[in-house]
PDB file of N, CA and C in Angstrom:
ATOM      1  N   UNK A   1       0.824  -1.174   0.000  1.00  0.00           N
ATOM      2  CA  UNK A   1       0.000   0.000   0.000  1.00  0.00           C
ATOM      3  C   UNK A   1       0.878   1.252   0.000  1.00  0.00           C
ATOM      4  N   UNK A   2       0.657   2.684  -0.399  1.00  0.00           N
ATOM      5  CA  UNK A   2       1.182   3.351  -0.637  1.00  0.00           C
ATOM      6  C   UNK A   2       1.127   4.421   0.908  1.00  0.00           C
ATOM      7  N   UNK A   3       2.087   4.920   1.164  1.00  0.00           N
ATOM      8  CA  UNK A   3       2.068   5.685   2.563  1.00  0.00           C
ATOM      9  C   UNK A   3       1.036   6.380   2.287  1.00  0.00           C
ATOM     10  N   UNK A   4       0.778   7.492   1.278  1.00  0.00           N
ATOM     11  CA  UNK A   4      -0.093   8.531   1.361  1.00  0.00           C
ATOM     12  C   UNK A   4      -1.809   7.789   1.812  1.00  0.00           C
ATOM     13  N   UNK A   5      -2.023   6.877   1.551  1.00  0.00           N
ATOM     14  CA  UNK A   5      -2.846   5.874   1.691  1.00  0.00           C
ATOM     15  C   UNK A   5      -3.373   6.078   3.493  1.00  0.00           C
ATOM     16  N   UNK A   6      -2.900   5.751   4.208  1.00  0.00           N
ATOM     17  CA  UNK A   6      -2.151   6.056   5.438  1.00  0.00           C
ATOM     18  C   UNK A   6      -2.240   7.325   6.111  1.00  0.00           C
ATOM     19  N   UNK A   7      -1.526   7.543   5.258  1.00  0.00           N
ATOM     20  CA  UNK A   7      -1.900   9.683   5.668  1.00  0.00           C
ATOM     21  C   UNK A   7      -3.239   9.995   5.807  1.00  0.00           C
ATOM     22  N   UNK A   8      -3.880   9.671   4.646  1.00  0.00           N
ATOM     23  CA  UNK A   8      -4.952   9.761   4.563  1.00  0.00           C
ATOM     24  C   UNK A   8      -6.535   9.373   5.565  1.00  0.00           C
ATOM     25  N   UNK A   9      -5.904   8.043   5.673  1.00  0.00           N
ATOM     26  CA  UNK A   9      -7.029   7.337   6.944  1.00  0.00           C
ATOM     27  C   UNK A   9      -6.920   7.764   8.320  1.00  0.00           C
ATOM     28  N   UNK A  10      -5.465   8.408   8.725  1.00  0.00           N
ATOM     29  CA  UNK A  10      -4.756   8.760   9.834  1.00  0.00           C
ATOM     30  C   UNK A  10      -5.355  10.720   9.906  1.00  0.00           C
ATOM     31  N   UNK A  11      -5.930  10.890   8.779  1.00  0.00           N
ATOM     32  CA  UNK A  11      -5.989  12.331   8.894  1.00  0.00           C
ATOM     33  C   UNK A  11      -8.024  12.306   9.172  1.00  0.00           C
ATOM     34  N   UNK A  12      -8.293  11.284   8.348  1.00  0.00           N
ATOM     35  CA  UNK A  12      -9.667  11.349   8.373  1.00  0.00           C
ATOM     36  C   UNK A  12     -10.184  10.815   9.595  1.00  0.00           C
ATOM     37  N   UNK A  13      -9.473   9.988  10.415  1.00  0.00           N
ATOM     38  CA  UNK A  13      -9.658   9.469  12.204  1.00  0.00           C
ATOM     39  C   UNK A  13     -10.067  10.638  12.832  1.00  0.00           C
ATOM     40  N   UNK A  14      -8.347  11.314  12.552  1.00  0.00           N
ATOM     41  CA  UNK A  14      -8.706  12.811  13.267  1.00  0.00           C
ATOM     42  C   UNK A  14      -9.669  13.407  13.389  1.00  0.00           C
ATOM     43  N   UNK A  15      -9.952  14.116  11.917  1.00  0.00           N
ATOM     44  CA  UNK A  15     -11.350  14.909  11.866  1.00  0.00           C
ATOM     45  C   UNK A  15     -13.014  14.073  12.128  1.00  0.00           C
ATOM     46  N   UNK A  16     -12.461  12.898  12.104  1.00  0.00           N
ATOM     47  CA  UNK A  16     -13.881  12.255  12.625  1.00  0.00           C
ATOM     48  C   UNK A  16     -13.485  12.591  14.343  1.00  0.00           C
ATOM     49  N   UNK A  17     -12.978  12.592  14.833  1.00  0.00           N
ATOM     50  CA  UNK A  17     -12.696  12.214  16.113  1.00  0.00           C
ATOM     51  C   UNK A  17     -13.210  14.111  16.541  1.00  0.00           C
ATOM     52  N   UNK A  18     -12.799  14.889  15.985  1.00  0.00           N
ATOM     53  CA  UNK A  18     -12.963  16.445  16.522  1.00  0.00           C
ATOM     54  C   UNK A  18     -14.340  16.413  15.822  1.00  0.00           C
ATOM     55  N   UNK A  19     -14.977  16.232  15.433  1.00  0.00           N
ATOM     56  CA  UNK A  19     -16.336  16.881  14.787  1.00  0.00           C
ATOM     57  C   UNK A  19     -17.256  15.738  15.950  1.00  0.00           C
ATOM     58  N   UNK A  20     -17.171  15.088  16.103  1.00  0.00           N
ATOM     59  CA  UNK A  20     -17.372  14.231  17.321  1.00  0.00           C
ATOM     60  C   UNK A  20     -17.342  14.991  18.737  1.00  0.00           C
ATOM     61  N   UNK A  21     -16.556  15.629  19.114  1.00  0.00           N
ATOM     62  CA  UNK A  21     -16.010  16.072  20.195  1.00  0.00           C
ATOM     63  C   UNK A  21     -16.592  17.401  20.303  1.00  0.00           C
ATOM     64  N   UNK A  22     -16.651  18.026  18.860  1.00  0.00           N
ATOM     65  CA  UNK A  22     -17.348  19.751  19.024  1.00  0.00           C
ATOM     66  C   UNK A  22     -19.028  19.178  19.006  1.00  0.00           C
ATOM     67  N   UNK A  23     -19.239  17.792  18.335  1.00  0.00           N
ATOM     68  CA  UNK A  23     -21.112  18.284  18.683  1.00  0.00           C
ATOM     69  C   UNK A  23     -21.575  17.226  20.483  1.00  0.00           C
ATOM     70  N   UNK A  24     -20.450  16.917  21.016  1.00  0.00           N
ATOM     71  CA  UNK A  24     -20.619  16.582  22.340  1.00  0.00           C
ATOM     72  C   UNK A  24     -20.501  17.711  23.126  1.00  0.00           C
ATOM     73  N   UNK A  25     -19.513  18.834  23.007  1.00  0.00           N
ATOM     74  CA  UNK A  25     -19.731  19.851  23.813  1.00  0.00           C
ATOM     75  C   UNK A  25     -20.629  20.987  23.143  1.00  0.00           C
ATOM     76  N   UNK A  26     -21.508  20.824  22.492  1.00  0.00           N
ATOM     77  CA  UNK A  26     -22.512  21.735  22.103  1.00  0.00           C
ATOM     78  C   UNK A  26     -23.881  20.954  22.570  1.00  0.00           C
ATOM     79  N   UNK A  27     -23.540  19.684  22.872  1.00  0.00           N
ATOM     80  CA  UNK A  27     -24.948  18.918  23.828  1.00  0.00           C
ATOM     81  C   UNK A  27     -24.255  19.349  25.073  1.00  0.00           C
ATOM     82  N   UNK A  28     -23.743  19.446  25.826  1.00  0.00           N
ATOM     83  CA  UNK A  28     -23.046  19.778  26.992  1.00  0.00           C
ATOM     84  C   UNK A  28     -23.717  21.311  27.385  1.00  0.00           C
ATOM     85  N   UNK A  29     -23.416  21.744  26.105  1.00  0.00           N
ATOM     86  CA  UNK A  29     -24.216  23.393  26.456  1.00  0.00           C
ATOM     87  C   UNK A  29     -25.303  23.715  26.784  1.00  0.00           C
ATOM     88  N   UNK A  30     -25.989  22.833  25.899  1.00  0.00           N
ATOM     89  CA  UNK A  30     -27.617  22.446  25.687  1.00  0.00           C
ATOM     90  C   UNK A  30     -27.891  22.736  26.751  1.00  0.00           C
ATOM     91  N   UNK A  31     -27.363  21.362  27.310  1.00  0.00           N
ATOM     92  CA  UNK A  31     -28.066  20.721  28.684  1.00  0.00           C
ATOM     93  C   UNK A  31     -27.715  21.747  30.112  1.00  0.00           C
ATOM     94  N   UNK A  32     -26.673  22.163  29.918  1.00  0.00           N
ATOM     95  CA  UNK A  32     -25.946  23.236  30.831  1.00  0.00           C
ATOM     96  C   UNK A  32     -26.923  24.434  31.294  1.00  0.00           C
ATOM     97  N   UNK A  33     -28.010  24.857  30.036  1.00  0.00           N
ATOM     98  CA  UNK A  33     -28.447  25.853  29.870  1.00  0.00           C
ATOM     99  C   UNK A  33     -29.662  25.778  30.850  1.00  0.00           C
ATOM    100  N   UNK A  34     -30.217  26.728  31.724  1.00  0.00           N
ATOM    101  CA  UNK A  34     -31.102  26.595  32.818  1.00  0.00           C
ATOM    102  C   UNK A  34     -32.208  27.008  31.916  1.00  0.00           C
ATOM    103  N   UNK A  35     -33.679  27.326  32.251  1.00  0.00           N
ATOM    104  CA  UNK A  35     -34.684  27.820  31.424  1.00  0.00           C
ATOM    105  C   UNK A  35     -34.725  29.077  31.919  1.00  0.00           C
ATOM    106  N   UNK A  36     -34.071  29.885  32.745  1.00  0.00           N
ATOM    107  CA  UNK A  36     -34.074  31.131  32.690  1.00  0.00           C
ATOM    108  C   UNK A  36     -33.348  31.904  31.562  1.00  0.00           C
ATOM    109  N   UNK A  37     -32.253  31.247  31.084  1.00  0.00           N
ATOM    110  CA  UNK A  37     -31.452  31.398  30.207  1.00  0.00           C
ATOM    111  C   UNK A  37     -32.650  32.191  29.208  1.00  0.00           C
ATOM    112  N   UNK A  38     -33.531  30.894  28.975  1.00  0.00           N
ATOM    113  CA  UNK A  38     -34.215  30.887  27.350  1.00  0.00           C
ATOM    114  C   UNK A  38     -35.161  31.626  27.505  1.00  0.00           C
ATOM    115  N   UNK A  39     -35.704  32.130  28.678  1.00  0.00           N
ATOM    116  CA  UNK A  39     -36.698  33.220  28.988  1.00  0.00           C
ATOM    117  C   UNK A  39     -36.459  34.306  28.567  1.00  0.00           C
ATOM    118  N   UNK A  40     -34.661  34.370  29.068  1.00  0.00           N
ATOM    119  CA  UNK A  40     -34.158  35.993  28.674  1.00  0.00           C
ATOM    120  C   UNK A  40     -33.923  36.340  26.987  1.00  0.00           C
ATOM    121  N   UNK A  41     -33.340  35.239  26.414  1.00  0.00           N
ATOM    122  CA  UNK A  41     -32.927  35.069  24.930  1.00  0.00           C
ATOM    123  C   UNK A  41     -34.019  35.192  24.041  1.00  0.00           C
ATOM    124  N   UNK A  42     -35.336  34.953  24.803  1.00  0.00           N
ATOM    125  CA  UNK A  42     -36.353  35.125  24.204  1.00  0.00           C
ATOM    126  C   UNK A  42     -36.990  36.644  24.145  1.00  0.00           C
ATOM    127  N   UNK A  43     -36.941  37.118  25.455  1.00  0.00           N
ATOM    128  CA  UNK A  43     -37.285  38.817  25.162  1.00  0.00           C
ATOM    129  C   UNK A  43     -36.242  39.309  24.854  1.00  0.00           C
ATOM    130  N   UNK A  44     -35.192  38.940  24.505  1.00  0.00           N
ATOM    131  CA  UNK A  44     -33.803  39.658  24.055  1.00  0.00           C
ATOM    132  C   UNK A  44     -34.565  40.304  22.676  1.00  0.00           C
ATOM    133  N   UNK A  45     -34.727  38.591  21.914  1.00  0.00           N
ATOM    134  CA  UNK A  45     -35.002  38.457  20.225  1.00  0.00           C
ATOM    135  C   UNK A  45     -36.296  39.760  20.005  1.00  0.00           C
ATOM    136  N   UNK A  46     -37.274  39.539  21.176  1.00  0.00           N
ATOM    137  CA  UNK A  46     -38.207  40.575  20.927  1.00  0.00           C
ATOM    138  C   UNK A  46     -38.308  41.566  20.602  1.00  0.00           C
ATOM    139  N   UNK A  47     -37.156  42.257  21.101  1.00  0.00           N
ATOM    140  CA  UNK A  47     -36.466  43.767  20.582  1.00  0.00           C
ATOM    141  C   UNK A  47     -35.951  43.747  18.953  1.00  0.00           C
ATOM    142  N   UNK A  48     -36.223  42.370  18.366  1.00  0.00           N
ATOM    143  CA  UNK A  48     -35.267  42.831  17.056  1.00  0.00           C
ATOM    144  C   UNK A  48     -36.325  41.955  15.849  1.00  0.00           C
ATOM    145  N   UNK A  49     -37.809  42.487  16.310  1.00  0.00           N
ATOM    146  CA  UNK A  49     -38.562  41.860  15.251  1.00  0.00           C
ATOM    147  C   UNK A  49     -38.610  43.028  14.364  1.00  0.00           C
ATOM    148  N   UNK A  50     -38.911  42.625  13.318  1.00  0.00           N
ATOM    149  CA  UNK A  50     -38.780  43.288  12.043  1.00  0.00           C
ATOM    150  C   UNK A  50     -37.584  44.011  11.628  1.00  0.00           C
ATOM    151  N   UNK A  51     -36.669  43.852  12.179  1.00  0.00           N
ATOM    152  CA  UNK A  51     -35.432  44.299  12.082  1.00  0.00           C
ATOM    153  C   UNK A  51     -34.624  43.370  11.442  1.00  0.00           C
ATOM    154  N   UNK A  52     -33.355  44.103  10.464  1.00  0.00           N
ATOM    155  CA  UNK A  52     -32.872  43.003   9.604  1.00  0.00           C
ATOM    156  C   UNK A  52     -31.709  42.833  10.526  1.00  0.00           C
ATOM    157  N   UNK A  53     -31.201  41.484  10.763  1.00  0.00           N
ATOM    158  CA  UNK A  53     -30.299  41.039  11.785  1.00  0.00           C
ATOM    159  C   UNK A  53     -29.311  40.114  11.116  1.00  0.00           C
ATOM    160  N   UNK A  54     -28.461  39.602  12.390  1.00  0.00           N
ATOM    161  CA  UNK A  54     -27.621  38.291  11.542  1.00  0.00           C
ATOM    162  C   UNK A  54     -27.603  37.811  12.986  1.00  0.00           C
ATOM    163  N   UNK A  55     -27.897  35.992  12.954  1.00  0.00           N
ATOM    164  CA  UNK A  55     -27.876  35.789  13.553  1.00  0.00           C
ATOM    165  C   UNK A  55     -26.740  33.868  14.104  1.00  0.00           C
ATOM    166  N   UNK A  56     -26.285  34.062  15.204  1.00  0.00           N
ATOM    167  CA  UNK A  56     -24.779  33.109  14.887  1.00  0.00           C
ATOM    168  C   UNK A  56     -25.276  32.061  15.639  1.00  0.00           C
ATOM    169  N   UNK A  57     -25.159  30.919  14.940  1.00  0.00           N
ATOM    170  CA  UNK A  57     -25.380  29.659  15.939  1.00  0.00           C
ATOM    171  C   UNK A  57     -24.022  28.937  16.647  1.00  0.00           C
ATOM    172  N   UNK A  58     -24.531  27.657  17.236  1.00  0.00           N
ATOM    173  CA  UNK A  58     -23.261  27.434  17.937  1.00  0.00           C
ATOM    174  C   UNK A  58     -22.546  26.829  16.903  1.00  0.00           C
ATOM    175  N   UNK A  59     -22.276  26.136  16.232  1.00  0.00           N
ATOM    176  CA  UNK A  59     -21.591  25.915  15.196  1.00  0.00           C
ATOM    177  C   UNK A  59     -20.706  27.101  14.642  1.00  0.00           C
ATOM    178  N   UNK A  60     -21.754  27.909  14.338  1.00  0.00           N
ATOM    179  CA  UNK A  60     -20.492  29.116  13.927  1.00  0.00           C
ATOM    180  C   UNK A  60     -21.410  29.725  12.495  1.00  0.00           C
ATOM    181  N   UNK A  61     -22.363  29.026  12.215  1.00  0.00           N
ATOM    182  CA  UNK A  61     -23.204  29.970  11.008  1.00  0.00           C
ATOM    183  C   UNK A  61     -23.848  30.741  11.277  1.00  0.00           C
ATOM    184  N   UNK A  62     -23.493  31.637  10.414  1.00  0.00           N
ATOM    185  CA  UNK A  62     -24.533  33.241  10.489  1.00  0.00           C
ATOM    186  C   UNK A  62     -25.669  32.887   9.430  1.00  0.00           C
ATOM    187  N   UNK A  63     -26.935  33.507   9.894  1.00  0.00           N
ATOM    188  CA  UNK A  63     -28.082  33.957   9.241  1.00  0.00           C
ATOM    189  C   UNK A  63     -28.365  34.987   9.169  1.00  0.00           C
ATOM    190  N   UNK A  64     -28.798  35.390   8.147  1.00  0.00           N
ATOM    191  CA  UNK A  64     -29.084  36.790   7.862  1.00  0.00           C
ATOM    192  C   UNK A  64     -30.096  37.656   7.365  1.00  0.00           C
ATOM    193  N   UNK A  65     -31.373  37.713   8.093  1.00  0.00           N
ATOM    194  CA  UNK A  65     -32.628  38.307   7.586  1.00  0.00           C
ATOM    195  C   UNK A  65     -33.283  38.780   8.618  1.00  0.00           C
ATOM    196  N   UNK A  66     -35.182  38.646   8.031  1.00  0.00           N
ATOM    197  CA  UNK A  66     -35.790  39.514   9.015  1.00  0.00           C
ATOM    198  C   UNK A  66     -36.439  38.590  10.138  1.00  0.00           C
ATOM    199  N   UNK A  67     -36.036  39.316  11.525  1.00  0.00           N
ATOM    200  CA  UNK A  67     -37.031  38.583  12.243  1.00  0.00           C
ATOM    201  C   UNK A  67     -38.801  38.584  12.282  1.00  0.00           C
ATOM    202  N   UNK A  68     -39.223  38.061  11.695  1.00  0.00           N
ATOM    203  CA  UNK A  68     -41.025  38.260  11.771  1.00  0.00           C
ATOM    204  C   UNK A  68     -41.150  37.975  13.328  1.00  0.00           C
ATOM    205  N   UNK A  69     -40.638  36.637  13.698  1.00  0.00           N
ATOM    206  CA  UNK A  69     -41.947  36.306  15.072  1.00  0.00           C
ATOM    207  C   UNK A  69     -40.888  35.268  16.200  1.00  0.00           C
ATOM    208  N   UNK A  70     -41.567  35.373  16.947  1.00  0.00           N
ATOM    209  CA  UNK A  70     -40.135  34.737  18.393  1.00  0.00           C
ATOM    210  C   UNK A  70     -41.797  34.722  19.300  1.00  0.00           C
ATOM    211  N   UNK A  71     -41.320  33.097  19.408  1.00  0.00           N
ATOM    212  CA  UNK A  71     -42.345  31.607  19.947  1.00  0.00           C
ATOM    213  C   UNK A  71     -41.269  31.721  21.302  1.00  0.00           C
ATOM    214  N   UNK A  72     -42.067  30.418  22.125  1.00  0.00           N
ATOM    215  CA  UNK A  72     -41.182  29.816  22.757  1.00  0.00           C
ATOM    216  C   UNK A  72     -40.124  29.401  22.533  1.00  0.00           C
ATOM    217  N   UNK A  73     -40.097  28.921  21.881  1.00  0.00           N
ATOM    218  CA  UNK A  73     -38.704  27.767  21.591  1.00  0.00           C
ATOM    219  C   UNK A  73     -38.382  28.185  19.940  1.00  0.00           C
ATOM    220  N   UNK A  74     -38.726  29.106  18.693  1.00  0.00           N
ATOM    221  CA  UNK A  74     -37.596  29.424  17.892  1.00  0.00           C
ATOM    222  C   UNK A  74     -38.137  31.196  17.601  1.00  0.00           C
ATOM    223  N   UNK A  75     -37.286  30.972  16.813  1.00  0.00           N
ATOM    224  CA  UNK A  75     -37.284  32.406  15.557  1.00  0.00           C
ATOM    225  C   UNK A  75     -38.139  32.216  14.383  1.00  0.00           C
ATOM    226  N   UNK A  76     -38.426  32.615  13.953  1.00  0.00           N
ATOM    227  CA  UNK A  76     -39.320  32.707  12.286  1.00  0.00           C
ATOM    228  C   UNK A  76     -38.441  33.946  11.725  1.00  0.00           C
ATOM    229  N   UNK A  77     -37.367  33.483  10.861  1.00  0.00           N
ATOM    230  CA  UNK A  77     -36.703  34.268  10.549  1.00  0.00           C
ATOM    231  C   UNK A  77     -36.949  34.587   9.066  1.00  0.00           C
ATOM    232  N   UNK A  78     -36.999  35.880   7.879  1.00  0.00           N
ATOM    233  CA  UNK A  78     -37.018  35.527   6.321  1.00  0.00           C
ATOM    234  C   UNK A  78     -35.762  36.344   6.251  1.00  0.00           C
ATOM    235  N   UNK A  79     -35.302  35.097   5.074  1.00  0.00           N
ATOM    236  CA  UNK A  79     -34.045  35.136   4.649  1.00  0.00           C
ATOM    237  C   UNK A  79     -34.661  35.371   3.078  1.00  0.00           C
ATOM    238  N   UNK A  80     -34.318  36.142   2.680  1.00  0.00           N
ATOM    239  CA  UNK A  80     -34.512  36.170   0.900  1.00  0.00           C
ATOM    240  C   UNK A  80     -36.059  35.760   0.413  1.00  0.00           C
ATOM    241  N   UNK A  81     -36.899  36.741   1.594  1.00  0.00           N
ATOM    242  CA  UNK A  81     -38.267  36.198   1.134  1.00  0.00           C
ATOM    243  C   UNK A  81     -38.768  34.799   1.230  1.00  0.00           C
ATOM    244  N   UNK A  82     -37.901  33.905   2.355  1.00  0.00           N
ATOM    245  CA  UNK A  82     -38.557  32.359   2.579  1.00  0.00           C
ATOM    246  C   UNK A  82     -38.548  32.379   4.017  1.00  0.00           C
ATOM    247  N   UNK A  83     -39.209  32.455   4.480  1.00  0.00           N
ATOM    248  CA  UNK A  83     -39.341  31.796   5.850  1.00  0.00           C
ATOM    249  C   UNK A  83     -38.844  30.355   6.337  1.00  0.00           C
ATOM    250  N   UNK A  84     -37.612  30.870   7.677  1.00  0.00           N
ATOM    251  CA  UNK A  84     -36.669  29.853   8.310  1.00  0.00           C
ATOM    252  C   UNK A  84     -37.300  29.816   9.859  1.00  0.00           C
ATOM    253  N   UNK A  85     -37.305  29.052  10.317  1.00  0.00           N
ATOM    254  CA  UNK A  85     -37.471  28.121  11.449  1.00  0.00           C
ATOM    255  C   UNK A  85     -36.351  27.809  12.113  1.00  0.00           C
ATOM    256  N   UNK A  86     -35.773  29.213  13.606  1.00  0.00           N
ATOM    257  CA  UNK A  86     -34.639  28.739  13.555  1.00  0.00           C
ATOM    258  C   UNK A  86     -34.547  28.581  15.501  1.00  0.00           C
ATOM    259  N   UNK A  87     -34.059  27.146  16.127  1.00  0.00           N
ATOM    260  CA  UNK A  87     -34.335  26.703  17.349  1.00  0.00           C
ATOM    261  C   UNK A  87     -33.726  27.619  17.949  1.00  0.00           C
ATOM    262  N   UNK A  88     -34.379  28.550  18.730  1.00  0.00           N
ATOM    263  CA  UNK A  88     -33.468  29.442  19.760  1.00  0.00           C
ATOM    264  C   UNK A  88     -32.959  29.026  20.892  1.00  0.00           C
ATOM    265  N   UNK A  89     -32.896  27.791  21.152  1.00  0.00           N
ATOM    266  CA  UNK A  89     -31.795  27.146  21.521  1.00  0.00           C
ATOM    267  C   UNK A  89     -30.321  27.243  20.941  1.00  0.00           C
ATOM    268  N   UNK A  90     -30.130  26.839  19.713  1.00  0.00           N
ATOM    269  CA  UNK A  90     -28.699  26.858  19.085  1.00  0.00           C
ATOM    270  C   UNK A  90     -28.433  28.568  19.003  1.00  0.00           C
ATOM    271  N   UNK A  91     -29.118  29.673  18.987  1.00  0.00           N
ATOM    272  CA  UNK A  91     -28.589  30.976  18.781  1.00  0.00           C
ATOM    273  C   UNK A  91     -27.856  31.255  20.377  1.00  0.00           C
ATOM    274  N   UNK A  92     -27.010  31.928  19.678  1.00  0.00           N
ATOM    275  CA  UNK A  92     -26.003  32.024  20.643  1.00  0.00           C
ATOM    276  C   UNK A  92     -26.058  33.994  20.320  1.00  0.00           C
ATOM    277  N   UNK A  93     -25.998  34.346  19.564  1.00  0.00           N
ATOM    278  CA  UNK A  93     -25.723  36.234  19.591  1.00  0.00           C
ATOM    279  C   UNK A  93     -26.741  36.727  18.578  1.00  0.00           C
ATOM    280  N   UNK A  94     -27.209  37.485  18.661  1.00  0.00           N
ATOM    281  CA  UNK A  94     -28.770  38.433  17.751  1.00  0.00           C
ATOM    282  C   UNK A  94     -27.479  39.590  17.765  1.00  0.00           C
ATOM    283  N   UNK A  95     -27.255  39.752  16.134  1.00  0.00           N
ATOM    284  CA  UNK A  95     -26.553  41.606  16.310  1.00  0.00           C
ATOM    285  C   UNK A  95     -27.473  42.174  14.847  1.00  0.00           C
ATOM    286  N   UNK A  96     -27.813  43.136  15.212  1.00  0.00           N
ATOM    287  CA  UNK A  96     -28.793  43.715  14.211  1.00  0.00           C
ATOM    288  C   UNK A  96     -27.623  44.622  13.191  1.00  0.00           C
ATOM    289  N   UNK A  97     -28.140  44.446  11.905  1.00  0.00           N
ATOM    290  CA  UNK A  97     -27.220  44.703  10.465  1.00  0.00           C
ATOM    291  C   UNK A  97     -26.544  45.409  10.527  1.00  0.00           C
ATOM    292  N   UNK A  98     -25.241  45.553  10.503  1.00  0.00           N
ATOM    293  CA  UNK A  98     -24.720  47.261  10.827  1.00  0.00           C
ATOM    294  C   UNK A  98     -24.961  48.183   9.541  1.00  0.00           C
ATOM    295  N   UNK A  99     -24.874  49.375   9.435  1.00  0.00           N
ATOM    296  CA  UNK A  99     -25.198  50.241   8.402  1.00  0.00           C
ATOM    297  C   UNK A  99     -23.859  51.533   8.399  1.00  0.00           C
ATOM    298  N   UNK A 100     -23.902  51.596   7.205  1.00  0.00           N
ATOM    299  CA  UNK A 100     -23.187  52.825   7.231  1.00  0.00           C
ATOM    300  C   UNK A 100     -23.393  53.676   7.760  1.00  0.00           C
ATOM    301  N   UNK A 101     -22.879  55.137   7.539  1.00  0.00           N
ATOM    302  CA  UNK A 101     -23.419  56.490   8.259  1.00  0.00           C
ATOM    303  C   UNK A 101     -24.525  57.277   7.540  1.00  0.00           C
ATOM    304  N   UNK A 102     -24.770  57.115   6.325  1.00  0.00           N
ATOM    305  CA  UNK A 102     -25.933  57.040   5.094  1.00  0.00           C
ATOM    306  C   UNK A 102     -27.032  56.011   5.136  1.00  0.00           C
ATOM    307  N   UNK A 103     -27.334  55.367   6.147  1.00  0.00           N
ATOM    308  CA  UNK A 103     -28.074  54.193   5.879  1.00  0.00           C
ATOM    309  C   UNK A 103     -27.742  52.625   5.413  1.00  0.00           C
ATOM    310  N   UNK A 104     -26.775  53.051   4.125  1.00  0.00           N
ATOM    311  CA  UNK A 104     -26.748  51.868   3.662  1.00  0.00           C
ATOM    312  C   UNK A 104     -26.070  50.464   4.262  1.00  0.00           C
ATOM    313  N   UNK A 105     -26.233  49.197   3.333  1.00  0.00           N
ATOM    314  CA  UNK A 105     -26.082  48.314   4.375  1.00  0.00           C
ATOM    315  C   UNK A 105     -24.504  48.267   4.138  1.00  0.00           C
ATOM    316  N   UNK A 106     -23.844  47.666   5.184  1.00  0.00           N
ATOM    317  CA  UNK A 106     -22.130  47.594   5.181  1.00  0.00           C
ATOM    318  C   UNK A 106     -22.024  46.285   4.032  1.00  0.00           C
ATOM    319  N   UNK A 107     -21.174  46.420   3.341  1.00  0.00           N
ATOM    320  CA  UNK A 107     -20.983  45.013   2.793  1.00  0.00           C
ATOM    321  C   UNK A 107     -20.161  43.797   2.970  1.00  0.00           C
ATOM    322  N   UNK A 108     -19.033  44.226   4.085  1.00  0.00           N
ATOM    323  CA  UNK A 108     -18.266  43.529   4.591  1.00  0.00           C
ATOM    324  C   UNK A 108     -18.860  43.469   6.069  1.00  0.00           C
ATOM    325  N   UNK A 109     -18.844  42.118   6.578  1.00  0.00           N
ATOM    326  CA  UNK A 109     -19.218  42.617   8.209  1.00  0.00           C
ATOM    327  C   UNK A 109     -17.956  41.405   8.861  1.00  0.00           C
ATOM    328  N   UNK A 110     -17.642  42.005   9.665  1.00  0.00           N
ATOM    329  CA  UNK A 110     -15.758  41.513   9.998  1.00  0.00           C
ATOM    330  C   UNK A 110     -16.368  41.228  11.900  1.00  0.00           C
ATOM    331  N   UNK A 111     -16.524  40.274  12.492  1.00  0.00           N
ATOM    332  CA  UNK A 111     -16.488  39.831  13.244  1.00  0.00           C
ATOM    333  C   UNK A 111     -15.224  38.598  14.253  1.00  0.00           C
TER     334      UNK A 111
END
């Protein structure tokens, strides 16, 4: 068999082994989380309905649209005119769009 062969299975262990490990400590969080937590995260979101936002899950993806409506337990977010369904559980930060000093929207947003 050829080493790179090797390399290969030895590299893909790895990344099975860490993508493993990051969605065990994001159940860790879950569970960590008291329900006062989600009380507050919930009138947080309230302040930013109809407002165009971006919003970061634990993973690390941003969304980026309008909030219509904040339930118990998610967001009703539109992204490009479709309505998303998003568990406000996994949101981790609500930052509303930044704008230039003219209004317009920034086009780079550097976090």
């Amino acid at each position: 068999m050829n080493s790179a062969y090797y390399i290969f299975l030895v590299l893909l262990i790895l990344w099975l082994l860490y993508t493993q490990r990051r969605n065990l400590w994001m159940l860790r969080q879950l569970r960590s989380r008291k329900p006062k937590e989600k009380i507050e995260m919930k009138a947080l979101a309230e302040r930013f309905i109809e407002k165009e936002v971006i919003l970061y899950t634990f993973n690390g993806n941003q969304i980026t649209g309008f909030i219509r409506e904040v339930t118990d337990g998610a967001l009703l977010v539109e992204t490009g005119g479709t309505p998303e369904a998003v568990n406000l559980d996994f949101v981790v930060r609500i930052r509303e769009y930044p704008r230039k000093k003219n209004g317009k929207k920034k086009s780079v947003v550097l976090d």
